[in-house]
C-alpha atoms as a PDB file:
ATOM      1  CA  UNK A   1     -78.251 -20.100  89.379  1.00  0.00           C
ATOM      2  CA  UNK A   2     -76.743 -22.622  91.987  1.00  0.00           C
ATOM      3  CA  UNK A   3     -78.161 -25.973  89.804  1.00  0.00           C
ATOM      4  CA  UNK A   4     -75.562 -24.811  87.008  1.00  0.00           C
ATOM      5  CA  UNK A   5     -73.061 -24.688  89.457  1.00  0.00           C
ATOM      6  CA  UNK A   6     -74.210 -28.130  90.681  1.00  0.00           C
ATOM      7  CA  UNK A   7     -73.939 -29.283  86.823  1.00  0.00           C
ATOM      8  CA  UNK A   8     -70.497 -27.781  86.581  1.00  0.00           C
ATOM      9  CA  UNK A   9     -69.232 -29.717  89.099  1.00  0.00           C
ATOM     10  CA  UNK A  10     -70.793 -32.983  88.431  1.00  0.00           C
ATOM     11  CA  UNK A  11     -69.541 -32.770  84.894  1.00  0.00           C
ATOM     12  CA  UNK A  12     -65.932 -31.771  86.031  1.00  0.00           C
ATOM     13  CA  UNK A  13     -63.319 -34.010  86.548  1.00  0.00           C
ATOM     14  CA  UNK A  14     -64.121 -36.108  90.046  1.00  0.00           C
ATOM     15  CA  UNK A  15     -62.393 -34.553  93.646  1.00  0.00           C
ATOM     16  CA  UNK A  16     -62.663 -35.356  96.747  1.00  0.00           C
ATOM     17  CA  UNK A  17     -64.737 -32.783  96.812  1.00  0.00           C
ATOM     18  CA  UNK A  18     -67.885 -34.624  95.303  1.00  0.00           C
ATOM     19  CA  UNK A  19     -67.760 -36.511  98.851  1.00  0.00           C
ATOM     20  CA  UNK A  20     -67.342 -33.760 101.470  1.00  0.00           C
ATOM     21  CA  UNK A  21     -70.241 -31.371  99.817  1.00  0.00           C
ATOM     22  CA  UNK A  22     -72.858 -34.646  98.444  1.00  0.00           C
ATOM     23  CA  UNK A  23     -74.996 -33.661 101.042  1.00  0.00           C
ATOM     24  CA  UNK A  24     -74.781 -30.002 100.136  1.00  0.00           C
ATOM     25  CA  UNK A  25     -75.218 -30.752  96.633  1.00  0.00           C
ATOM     26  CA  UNK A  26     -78.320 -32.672  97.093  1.00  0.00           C
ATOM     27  CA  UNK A  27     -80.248 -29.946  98.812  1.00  0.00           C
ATOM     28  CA  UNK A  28     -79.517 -27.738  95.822  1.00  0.00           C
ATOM     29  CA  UNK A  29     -81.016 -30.410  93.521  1.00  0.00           C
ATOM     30  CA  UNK A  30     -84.339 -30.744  95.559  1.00  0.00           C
ATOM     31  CA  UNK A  31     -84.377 -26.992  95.636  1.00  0.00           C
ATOM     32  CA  UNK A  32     -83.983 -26.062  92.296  1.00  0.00           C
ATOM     33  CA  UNK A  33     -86.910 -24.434  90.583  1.00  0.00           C
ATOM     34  CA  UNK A  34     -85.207 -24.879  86.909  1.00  0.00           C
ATOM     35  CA  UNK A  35     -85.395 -28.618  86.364  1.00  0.00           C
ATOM     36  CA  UNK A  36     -88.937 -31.000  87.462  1.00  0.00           C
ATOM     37  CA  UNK A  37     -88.816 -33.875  89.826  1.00  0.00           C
ATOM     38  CA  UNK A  38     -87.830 -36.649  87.283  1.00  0.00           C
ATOM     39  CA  UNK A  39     -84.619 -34.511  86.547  1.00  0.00           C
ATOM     40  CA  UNK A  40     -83.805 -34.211  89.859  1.00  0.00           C
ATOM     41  CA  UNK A  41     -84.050 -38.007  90.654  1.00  0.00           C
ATOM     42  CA  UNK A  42     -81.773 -38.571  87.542  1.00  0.00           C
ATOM     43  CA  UNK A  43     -79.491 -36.025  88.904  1.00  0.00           C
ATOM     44  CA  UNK A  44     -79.213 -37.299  92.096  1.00  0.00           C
ATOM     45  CA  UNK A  45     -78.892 -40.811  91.193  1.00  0.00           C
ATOM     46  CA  UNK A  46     -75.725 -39.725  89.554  1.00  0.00           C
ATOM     47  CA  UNK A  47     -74.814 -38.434  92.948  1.00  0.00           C
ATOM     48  CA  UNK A  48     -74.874 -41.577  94.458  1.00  0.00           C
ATOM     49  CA  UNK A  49     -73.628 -43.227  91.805  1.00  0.00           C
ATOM     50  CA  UNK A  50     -70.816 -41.324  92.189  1.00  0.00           C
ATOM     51  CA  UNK A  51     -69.922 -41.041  95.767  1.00  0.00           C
ATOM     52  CA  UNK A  52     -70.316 -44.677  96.247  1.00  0.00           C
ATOM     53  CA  UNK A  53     -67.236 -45.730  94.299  1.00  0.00           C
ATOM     54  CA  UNK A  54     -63.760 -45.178  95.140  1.00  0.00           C
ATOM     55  CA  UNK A  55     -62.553 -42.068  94.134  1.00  0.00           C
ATOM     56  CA  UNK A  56     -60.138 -43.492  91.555  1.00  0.00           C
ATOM     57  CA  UNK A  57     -62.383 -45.394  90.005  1.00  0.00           C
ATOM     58  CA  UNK A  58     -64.497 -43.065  89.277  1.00  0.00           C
ATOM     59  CA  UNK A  59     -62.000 -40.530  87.802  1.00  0.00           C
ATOM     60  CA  UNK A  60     -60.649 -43.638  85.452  1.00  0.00           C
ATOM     61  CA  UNK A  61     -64.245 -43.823  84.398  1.00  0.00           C
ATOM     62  CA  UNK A  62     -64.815 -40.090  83.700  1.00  0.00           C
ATOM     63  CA  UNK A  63     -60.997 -40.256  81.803  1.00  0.00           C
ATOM     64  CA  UNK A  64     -62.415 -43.382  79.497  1.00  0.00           C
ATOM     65  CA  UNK A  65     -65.630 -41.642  78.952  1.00  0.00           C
ATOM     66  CA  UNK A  66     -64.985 -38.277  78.240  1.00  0.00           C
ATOM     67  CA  UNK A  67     -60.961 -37.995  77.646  1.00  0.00           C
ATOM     68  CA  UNK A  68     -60.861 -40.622  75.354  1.00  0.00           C
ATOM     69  CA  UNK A  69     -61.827 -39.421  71.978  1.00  0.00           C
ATOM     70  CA  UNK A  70     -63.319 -36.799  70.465  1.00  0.00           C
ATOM     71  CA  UNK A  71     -67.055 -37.868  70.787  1.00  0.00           C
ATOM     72  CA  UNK A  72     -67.986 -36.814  74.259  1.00  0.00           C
ATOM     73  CA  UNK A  73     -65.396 -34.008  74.961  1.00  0.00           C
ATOM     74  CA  UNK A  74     -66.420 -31.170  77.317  1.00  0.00           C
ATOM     75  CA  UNK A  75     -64.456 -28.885  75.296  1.00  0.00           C
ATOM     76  CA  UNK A  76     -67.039 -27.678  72.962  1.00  0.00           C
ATOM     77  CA  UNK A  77     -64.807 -25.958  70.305  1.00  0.00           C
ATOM     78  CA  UNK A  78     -63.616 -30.070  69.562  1.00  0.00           C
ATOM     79  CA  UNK A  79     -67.310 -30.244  68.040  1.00  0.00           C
ATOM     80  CA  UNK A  80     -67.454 -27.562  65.457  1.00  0.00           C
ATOM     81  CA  UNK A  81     -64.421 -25.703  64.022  1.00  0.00           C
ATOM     82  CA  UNK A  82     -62.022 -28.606  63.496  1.00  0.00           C
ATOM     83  CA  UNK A  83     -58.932 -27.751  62.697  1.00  0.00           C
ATOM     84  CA  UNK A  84     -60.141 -24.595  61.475  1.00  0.00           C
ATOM     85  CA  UNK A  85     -58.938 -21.035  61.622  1.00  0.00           C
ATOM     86  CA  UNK A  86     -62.043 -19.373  63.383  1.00  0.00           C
ATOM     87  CA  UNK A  87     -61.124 -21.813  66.557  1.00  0.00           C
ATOM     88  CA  UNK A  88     -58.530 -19.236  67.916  1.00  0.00           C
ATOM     89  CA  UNK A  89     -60.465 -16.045  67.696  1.00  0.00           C
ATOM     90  CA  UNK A  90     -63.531 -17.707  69.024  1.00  0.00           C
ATOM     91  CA  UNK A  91     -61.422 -18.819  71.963  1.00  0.00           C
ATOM     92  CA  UNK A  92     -60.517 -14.869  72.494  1.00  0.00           C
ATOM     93  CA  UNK A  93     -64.411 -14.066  72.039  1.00  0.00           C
ATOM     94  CA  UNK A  94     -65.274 -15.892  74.520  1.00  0.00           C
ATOM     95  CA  UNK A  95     -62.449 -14.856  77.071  1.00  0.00           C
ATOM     96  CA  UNK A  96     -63.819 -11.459  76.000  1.00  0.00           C
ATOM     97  CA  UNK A  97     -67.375 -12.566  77.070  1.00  0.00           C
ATOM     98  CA  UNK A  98     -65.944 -13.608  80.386  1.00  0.00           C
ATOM     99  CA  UNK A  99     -63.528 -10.839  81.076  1.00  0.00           C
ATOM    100  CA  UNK A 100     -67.034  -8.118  79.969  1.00  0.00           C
ATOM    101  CA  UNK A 101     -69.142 -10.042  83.077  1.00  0.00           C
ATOM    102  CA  UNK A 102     -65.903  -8.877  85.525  1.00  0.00           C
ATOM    103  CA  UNK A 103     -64.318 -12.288  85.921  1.00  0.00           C
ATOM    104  CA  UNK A 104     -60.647 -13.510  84.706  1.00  0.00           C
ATOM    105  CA  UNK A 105     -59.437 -17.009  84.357  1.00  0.00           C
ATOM    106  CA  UNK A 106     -57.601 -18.323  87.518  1.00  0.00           C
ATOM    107  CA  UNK A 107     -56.341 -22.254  85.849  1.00  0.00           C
ATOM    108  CA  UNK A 108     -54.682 -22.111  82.737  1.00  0.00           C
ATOM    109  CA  UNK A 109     -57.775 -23.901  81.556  1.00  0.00           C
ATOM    110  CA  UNK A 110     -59.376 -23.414  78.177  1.00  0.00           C
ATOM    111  CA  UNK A 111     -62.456 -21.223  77.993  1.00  0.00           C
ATOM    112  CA  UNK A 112     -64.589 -23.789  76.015  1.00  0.00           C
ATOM    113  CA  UNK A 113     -64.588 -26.447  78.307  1.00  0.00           C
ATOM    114  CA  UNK A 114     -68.176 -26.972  79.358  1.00  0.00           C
ATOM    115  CA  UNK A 115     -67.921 -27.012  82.924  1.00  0.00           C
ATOM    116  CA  UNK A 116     -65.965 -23.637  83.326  1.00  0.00           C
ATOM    117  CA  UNK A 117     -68.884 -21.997  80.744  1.00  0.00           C
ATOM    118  CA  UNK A 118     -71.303 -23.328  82.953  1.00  0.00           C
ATOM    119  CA  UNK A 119     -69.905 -21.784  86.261  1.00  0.00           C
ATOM    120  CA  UNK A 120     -69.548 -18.716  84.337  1.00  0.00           C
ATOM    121  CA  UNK A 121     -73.665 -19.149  83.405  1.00  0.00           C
ATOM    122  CA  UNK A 122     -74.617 -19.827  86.858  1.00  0.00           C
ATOM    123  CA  UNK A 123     -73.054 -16.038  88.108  1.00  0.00           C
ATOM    124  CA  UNK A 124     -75.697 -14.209  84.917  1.00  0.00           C
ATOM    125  CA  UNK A 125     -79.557 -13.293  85.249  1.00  0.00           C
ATOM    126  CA  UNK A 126     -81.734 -16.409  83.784  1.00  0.00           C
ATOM    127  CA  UNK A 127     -82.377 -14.461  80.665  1.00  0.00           C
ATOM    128  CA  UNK A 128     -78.317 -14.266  79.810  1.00  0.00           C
ATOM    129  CA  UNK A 129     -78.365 -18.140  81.164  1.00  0.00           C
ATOM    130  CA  UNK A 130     -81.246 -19.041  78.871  1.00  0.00           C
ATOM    131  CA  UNK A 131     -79.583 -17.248  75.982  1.00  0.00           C
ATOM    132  CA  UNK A 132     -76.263 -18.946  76.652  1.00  0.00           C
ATOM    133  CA  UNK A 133     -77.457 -22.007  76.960  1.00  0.00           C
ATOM    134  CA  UNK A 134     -79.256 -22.296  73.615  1.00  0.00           C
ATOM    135  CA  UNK A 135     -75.872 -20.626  72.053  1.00  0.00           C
ATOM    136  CA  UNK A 136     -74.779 -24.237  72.417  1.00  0.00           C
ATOM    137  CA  UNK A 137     -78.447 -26.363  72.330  1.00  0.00           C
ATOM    138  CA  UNK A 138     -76.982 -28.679  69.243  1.00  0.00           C
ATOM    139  CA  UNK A 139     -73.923 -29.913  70.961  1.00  0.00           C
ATOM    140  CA  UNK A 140     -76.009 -30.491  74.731  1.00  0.00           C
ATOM    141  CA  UNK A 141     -78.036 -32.364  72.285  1.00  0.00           C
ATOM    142  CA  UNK A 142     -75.873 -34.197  71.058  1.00  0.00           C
ATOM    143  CA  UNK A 143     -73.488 -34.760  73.791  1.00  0.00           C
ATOM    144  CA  UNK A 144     -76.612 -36.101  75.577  1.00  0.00           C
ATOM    145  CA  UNK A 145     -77.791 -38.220  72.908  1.00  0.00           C
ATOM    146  CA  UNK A 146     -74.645 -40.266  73.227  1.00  0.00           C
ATOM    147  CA  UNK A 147     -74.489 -40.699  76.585  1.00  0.00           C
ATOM    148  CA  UNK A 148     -78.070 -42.200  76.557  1.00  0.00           C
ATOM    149  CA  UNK A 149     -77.087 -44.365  73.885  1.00  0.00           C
ATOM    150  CA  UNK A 150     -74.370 -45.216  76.089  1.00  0.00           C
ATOM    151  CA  UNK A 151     -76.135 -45.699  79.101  1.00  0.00           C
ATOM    152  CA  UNK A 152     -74.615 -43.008  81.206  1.00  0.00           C
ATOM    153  CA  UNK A 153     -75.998 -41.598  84.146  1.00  0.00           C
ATOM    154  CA  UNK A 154     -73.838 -38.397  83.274  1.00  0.00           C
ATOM    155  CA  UNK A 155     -76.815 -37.727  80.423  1.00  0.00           C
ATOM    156  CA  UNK A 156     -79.162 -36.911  83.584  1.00  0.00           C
ATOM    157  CA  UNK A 157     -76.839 -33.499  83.512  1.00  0.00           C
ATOM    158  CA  UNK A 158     -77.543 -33.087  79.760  1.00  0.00           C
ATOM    159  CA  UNK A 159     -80.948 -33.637  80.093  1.00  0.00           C
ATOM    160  CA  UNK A 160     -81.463 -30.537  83.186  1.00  0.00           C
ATOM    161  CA  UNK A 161     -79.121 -28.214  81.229  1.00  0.00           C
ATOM    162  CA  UNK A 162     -81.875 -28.696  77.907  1.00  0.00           C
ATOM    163  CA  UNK A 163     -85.013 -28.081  80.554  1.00  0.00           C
ATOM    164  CA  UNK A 164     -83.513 -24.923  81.798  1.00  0.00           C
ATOM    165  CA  UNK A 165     -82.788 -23.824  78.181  1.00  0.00           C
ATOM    166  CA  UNK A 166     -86.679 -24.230  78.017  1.00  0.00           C
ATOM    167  CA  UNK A 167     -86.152 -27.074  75.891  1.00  0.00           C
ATOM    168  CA  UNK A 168     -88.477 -30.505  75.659  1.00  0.00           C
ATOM    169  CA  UNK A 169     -85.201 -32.429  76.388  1.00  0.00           C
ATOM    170  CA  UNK A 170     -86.875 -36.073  75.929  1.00  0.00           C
ATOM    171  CA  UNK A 171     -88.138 -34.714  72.894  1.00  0.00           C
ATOM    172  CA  UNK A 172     -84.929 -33.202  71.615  1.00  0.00           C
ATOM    173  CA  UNK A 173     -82.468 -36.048  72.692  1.00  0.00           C
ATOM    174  CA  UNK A 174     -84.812 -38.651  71.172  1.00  0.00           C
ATOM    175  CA  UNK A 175     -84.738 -37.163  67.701  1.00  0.00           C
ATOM    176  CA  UNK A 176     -81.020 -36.628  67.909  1.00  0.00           C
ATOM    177  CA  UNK A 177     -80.830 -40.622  68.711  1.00  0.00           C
ATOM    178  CA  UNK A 178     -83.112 -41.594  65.342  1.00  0.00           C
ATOM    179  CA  UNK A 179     -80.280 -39.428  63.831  1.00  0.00           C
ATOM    180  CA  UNK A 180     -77.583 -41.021  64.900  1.00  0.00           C
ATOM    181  CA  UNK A 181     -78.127 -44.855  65.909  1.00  0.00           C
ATOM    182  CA  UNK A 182     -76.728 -45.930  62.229  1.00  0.00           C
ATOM    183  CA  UNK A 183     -73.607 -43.995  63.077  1.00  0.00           C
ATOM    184  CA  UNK A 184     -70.836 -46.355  64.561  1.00  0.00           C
ATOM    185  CA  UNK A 185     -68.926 -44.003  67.012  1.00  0.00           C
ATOM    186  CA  UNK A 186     -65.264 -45.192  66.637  1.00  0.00           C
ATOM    187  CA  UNK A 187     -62.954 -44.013  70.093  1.00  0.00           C
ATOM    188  CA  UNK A 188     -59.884 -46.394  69.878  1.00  0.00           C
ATOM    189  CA  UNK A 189     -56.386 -44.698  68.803  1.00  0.00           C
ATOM    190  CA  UNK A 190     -56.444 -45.565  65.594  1.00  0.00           C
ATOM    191  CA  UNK A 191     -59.642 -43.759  64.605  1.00  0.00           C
ATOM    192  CA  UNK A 192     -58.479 -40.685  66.764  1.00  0.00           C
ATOM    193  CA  UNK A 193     -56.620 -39.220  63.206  1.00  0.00           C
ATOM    194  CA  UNK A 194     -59.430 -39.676  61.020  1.00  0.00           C
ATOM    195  CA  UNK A 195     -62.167 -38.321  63.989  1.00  0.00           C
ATOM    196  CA  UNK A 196     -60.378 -34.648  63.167  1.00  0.00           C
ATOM    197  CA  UNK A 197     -60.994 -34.433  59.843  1.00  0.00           C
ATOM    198  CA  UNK A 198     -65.044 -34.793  60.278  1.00  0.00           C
ATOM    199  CA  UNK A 199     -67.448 -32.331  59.169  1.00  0.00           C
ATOM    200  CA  UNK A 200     -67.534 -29.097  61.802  1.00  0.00           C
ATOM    201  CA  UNK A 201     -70.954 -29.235  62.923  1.00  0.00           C
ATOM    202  CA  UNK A 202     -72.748 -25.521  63.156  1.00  0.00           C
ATOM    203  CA  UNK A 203     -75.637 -24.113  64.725  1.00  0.00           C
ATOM    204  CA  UNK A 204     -78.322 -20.901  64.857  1.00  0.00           C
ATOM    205  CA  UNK A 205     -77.614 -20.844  61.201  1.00  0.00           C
ATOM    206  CA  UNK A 206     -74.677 -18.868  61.603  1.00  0.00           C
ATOM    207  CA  UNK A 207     -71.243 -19.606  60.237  1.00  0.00           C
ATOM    208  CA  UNK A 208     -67.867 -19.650  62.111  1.00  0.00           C
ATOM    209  CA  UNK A 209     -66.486 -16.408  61.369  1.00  0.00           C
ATOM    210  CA  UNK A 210     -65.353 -15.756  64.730  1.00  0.00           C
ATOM    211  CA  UNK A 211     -68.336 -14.817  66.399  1.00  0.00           C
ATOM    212  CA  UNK A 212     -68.315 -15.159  69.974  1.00  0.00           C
ATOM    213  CA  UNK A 213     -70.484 -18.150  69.538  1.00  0.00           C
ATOM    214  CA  UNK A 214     -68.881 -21.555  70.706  1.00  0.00           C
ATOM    215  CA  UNK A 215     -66.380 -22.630  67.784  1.00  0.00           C
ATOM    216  CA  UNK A 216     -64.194 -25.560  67.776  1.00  0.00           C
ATOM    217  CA  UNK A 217     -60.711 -26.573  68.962  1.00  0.00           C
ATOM    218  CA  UNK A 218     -58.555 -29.444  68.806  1.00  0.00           C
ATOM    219  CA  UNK A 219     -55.933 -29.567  71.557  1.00  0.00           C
ATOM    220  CA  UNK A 220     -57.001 -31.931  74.516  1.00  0.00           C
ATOM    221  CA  UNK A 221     -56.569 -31.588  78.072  1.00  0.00           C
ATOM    222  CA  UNK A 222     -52.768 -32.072  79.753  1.00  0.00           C
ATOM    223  CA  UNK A 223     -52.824 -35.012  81.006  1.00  0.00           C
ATOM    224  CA  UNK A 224     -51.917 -34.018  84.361  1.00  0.00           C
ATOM    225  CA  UNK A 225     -55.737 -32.702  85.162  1.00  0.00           C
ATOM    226  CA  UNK A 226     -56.109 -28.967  86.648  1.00  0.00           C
ATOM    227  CA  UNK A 227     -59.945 -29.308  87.654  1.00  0.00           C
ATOM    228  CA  UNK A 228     -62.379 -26.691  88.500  1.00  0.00           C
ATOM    229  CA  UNK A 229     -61.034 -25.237  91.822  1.00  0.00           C
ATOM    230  CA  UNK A 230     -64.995 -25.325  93.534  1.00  0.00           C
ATOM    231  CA  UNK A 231     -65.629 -24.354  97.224  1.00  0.00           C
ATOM    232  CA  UNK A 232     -69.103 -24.364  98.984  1.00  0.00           C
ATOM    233  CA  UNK A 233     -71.905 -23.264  97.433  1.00  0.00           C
ATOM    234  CA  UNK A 234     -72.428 -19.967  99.765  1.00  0.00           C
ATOM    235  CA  UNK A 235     -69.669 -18.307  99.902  1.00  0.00           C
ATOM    236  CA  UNK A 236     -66.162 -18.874  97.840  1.00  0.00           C
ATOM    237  CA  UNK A 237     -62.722 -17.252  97.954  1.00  0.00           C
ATOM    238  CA  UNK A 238     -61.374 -19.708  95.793  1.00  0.00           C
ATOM    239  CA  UNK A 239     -62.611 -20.030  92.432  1.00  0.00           C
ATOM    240  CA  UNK A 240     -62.068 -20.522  88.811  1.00  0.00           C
ATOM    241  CA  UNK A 241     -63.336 -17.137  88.168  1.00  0.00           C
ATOM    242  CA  UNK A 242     -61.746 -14.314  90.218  1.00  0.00           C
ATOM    243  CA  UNK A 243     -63.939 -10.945  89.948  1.00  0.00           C
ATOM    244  CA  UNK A 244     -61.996  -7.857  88.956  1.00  0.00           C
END
């Protein structure tokens, strides 16, 4: 499914690359069948939005916004687990998930992070994508909620991941936002100690045992960034994923 892919990337940390394939990503936006028309426009306005900055501006941005604290990371283990136990088998789980579909790790990147689940999505039949993406519905949810409530154009990516989950992703951000709009979302380094010892949020009524669902970790991305290696869109023979 090439609008995952398109997701993937736009979520990733920015590369050159954004600039030399825009035109290539917007054709896979108007093409899409997954998301409607006003998801596309939102999509695509983060394109722009995008590519018309300097490149270093706009990775300083996307460092401040989601690097910066614990409330918008991509790595979706930071959003349920804690400093639990469970976090380290459900990182194995899931590298068991990805190793089952015939593809291996190429960064010494951590399975949980959003964009590389997303790539790994985009390669399975809609039912498995479906399936995978309401594994994780709560934390798009919320993830998106606070970007609205922030004003981000990034929430446009939130927003198309919920409709091709089959969601009413208005609907479900807008209820997450009467949830939390009394909650004062605290990012500066003194808060970052006391952000670790919140409440692990769960979902599908199950509890982290160290299911293969998405669990929690806490260790944050080295600060030297190892992005999503991305090619075209047709054909790769660089990728995050190498088949075996």
């Amino acid at each position: 499914m090439r609008i995952l892919k398109v997701i993937s990337r736009l979520l990733d940390y920015p590369t050159e690359f954004l600039f030399s394939a825009q035109q290539e990503i917007m054709d896979v936006i108007n093409e899409s069948q997954e998301i409607g028309w006003m998801q596309q426009q939102d999509l695509k306005k983060l394109v722009i939005e995008l590519t018309q900055s300097e490149l270093l501006d706009i990775q300083e941005a996307y460092s401040a916004q989601f690097e910066s604290g614990r409330s918008l990371s991509l790595w979706l283990f930071e959003h349920i687990h804690g400093e639990s136990r469970d976090r380290g088998q459900a990182m194995v789980d899931l590298l068991n998930t990805y190793e089952a579909a015939g593809f291996v790790l190429e960064e010494k990147e951590l399975p949980d992070y959003l964009p590389l689940y997303l790539e790994y999505l985009s390669t399975c039949a809609r039912e498995k994508v479906c399936t995978g993406l309401v594994d994780i519905e709560h934390l798009l949810i919320l993830l998106g909620s606070r970007l609205e409530e922030r004003h981000s154009a990034y929430a446009a990516c939130f927003r198309s991941l919920l409709q091709v989950a089959g969601r009413d992703a208005q609907e479900a951000l807008a209820a997450q936002r009467k949830h939390i709009e009394e909650v004062q979302v605290d990012d500066s380094l003194e808060a970052i100690d006391a952000i670790w010892e919140e409440e692990a949020i769960t979902f599908l009524n199950q509890q982290p045992q160290g299911s293969c669902q998405l669990g929690q970790i806490s260790s944050k991305r080295e600060q030297e960034v190892v992005p999503v290696h991305w090619v075209d869109f047709k054909c790769s023979t660089t990728k995050t994923f190498i088949k075996t």
